[in-house]
Every structure is written in C-alpha cells, then in structure tokens.
Protein backbone atom coordinates (compact mmCIF):
# COMPACT_ATOMS: atom_id res chain seq x y z
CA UNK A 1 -7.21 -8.86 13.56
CA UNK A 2 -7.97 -5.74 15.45
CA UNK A 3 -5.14 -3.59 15.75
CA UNK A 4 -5.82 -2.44 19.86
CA UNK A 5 -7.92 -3.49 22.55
CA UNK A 6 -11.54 -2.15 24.23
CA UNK A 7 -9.64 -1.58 27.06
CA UNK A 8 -6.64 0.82 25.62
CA UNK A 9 -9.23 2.58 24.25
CA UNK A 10 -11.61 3.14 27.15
CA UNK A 11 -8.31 4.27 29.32
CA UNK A 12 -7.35 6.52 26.06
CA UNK A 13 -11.61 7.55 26.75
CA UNK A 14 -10.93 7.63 30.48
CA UNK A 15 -13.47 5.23 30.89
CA UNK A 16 -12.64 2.98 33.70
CA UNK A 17 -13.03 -0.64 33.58
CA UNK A 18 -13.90 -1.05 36.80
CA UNK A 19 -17.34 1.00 36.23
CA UNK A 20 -20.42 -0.71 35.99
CA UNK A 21 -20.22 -2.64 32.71
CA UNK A 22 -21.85 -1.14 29.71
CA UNK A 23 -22.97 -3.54 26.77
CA UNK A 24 -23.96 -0.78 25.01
CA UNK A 25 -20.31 1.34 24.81
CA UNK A 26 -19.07 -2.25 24.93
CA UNK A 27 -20.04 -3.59 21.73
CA UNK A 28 -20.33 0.01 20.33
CA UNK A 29 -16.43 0.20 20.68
CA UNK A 30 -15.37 -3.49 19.80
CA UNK A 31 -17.38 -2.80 16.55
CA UNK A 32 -15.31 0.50 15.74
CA UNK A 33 -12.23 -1.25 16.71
CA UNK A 34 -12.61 -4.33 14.25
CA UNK A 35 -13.59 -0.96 11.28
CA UNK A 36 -10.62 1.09 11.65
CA UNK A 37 -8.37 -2.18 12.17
CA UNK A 38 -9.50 -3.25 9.25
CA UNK A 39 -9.48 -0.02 7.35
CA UNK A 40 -6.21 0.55 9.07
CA UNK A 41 -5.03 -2.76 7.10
CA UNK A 42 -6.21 -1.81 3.80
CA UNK A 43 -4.09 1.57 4.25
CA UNK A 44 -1.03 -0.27 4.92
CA UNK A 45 -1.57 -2.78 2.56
CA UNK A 46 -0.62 -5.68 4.52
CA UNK A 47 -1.81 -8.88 6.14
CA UNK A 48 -1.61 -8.38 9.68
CA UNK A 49 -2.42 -11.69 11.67
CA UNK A 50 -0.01 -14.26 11.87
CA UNK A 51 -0.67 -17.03 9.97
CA UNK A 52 -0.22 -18.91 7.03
CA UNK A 53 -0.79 -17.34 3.72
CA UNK A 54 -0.22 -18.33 -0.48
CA UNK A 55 -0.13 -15.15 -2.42
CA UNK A 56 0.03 -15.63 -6.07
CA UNK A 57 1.77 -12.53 -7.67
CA UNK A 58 2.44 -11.05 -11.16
CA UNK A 59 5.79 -11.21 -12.15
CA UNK A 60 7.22 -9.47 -14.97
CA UNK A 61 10.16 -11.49 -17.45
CA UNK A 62 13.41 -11.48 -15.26
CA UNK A 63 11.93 -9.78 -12.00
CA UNK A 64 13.95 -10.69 -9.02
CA UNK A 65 12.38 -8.85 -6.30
CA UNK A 66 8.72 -9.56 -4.73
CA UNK A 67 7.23 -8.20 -1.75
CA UNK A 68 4.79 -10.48 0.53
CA UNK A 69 2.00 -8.88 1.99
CA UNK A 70 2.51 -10.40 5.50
CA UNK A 71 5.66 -9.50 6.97
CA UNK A 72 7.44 -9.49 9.19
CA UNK A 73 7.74 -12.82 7.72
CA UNK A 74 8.74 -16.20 10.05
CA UNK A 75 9.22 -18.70 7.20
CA UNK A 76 8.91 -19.14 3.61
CA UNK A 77 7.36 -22.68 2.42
CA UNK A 78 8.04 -22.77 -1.06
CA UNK A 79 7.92 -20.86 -4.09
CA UNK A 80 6.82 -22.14 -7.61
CA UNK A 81 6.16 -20.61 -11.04
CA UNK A 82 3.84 -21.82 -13.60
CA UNK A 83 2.54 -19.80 -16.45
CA UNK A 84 -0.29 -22.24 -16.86
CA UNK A 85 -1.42 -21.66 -13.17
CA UNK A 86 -2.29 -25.31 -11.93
CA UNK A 87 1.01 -24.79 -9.40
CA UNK A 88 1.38 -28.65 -9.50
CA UNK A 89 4.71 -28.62 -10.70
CA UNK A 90 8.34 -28.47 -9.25
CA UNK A 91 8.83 -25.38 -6.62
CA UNK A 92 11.60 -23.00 -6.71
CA UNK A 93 14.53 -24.89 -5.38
CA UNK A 94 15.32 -22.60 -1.69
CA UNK A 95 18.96 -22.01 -3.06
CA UNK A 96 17.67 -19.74 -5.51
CA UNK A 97 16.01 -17.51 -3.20
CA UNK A 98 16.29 -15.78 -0.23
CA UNK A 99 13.73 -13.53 1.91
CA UNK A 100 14.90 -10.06 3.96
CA UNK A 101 12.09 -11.28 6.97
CA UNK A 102 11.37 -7.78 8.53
CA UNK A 103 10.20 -6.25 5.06
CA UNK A 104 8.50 -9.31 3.33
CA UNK A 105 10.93 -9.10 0.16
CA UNK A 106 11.80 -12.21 -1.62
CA UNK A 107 14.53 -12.07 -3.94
CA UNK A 108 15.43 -14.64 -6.43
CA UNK A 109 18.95 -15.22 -7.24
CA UNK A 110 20.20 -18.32 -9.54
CA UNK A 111 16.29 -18.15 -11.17
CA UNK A 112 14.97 -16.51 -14.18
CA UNK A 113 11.37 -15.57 -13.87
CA UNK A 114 9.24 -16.47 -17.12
CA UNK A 115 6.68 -14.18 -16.07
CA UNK A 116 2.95 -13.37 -15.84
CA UNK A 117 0.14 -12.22 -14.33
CA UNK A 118 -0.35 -14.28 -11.21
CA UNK A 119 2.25 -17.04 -12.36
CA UNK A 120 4.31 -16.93 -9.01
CA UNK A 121 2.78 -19.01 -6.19
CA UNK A 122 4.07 -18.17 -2.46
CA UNK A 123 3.35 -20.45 0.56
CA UNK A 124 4.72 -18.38 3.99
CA UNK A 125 3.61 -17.80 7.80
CA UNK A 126 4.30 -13.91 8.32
CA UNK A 127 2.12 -11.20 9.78
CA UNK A 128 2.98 -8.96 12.97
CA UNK A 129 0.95 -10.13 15.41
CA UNK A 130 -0.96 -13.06 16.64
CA UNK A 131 -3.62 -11.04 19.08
CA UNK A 132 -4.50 -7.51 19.59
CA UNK A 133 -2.52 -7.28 22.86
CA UNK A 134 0.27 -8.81 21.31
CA UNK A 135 -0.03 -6.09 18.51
CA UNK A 136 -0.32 -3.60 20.56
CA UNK A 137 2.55 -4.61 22.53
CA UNK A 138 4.95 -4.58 19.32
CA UNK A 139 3.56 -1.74 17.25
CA UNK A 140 2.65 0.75 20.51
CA UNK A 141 2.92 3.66 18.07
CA UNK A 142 0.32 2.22 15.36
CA UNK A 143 -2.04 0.58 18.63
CA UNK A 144 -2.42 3.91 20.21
CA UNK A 145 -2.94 5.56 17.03
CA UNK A 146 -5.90 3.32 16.55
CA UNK A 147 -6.65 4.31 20.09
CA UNK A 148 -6.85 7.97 19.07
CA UNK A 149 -9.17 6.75 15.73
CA UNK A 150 -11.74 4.99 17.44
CA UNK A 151 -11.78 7.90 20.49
CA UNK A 152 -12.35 10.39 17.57
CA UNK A 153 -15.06 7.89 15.79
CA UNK A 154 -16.66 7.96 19.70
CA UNK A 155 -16.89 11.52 19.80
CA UNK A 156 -18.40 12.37 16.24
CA UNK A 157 -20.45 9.37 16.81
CA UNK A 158 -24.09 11.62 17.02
CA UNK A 159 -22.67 14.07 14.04
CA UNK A 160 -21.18 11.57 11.22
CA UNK A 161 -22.51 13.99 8.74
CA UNK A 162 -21.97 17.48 9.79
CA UNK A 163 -19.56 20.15 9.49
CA UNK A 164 -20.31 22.24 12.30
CA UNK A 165 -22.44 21.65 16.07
CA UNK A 166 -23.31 24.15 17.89
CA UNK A 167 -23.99 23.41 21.88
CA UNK A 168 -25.14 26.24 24.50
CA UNK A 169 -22.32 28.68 24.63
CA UNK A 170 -19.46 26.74 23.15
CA UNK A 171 -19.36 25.24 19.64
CA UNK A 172 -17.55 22.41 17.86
CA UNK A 173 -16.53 22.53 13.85
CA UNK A 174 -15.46 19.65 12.03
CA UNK A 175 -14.48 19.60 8.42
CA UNK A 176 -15.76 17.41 6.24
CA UNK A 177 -17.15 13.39 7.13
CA UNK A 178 -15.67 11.17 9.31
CA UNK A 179 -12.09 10.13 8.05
CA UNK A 180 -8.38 9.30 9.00
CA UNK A 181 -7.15 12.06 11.70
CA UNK A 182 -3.96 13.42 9.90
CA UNK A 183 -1.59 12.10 11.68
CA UNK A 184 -3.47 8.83 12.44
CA UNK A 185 -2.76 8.39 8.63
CA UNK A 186 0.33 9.72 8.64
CA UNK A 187 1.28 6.72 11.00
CA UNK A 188 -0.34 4.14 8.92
CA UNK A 189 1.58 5.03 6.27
CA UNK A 190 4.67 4.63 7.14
CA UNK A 191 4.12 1.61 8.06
CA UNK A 192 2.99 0.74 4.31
CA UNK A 193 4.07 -1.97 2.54
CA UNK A 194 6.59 -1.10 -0.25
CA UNK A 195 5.02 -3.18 -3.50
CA UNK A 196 6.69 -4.94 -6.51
CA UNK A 197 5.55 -6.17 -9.40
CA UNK A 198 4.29 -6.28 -12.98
C-alpha cells in the first residue's frame, strides 16, 4: 500500500494539478511512491494494509508475549500451536489470551507455550490503513514524510550516482547515493514495530 498520494506530493513539488496533465511526471512519481512505501514498510517492519493476515512465529518454551506485524490490530481469529506444523489441531482457547490492539502484542495468559521455530499460527485483520488517503489521513506525520522522500528522489532524479553537480554559478553537493533523508528515517523509526520472539 503506498504510504501518500501523487497529489500530496505534487502540492509538496508545487506542481499543480490543475496543469496540463503529464504522463510522464505522472507515472514517474506513482512509481517512486509505491518504492519508498514499500521501503518505508520494510524499515518499520510492519504490514501496513488492512487486511487479513496468518503469521506463523517462533516461540521460545514458556514465551507469553508476541508481537503481530499488522497492527493496529481490529480482531484476532484464532491462535493455535503445533510443533509438528500441520495447524489442524485445536486453537488456543480466546480465554487464554488477550491482544493490546494499538501495538499488535498478544499475550498469553492461562497457556504454556511448548515452543519452536514457527510453531505458533496467528489468524488476525490489522494494518493502519485501508488506502493511501486514508493513511495519510491517520499517520499525517509518516505521509508527509514520504512526501518529503519522493520530492528528494525527484530532485536527485538526473544525479543518482554523484556526490557533487556543479550548474553555472551555483553548485549542489550531495553525500553519498540516494538514501533515507535523516529525519525521513528518523520518522520511520519510531514508528517501528517492537519484535518478540525466539
């Protein structure tokens, strides 16, 4: 799911919308949009369209506490352990568990885990947002970081691999290749998903 819209970032670009249309800057921006949202995903380490999701984690002997990588988290479907991994056994009964929704941890209580790699199954429907407006309306901070990304991505787009460009009297140094603007990153990862697990 991309994490803003072509048309945040054009007004971030002060490109209007009402210009002539431009396939070219267009499709140019939806692609870098869909990159950094999904690079932006992989730095936060979560699943970030709603949906419905089955995670199967590694659980240590006696853990209680796992965190789901799609959160915040709307409803958990059932959980069920089996250290033979064909999950066609009895689930978790839901009184032995509960889940703190706007961090994605599941805690069991009453329930002894035997433990393994990838012995405990999870069937939930979590994830921030359903559409990138919707995203962008609930996360404004992270959406107009993005905003800031792909801007950045636009403006180093004809020097990817240079450290300095030099252009009539003025002259523009960047360091190092195309990455994260600090404090792009910096917001990214505070929104990182805290992990659990064997």
């Amino acid at each position: 799911m991309n994490l803003t819209t072509r048309a945040r970032v054009r007004a971030y670009m002060s490109v209007s919308e009402t210009l002539p249309a431009s396939t070219t800057l267009d499709s140019w921006l939806d692609a870098r949009i869909e990159e950094w949202s999904l690079r932006a995903e992989a730095v936060m380490d979560r699943r970030l369209s709603t949906a419905t999701y089955t995670e199967y984690l590694d659980a240590r002997p006696g853990q209680q506490v796992f965190s789901l990588k799609a959160y915040p988290v709307n409803s958990v479907t059932s959980l069920t352990e089996d250290v033979d991994r064909e999950f066609s056994g009895a689930t978790i009964a839901a009184d032995n568990y509960s889940c703190q929704t706007g961090t994605g941890l599941v805690r069991l209580d009453g329930y002894t885990m035997t433990g393994g790699p990838g012995t405990l199954k999870v069937v939930y429907v979590g994830g921030m947002a359903a559409t990138a407006a919707s995203f962008a309306a609930s996360y404004p901070e992270i959406a107009s970081a993005l905003d800031e990304q792909v801007a950045y991505a636009f403006e180093r787009r004809s020097n990817l691999g240079r450290s300095s460009v030099s252009a009539g009297p003025g002259s523009v140094s960047y360091t190092g290749p195309l990455d994260w603007l600090p404090h792009v990153k910096h917001v990214l990862l505070r929104n990182r998903r805290l992990s659990f697990g064997g």
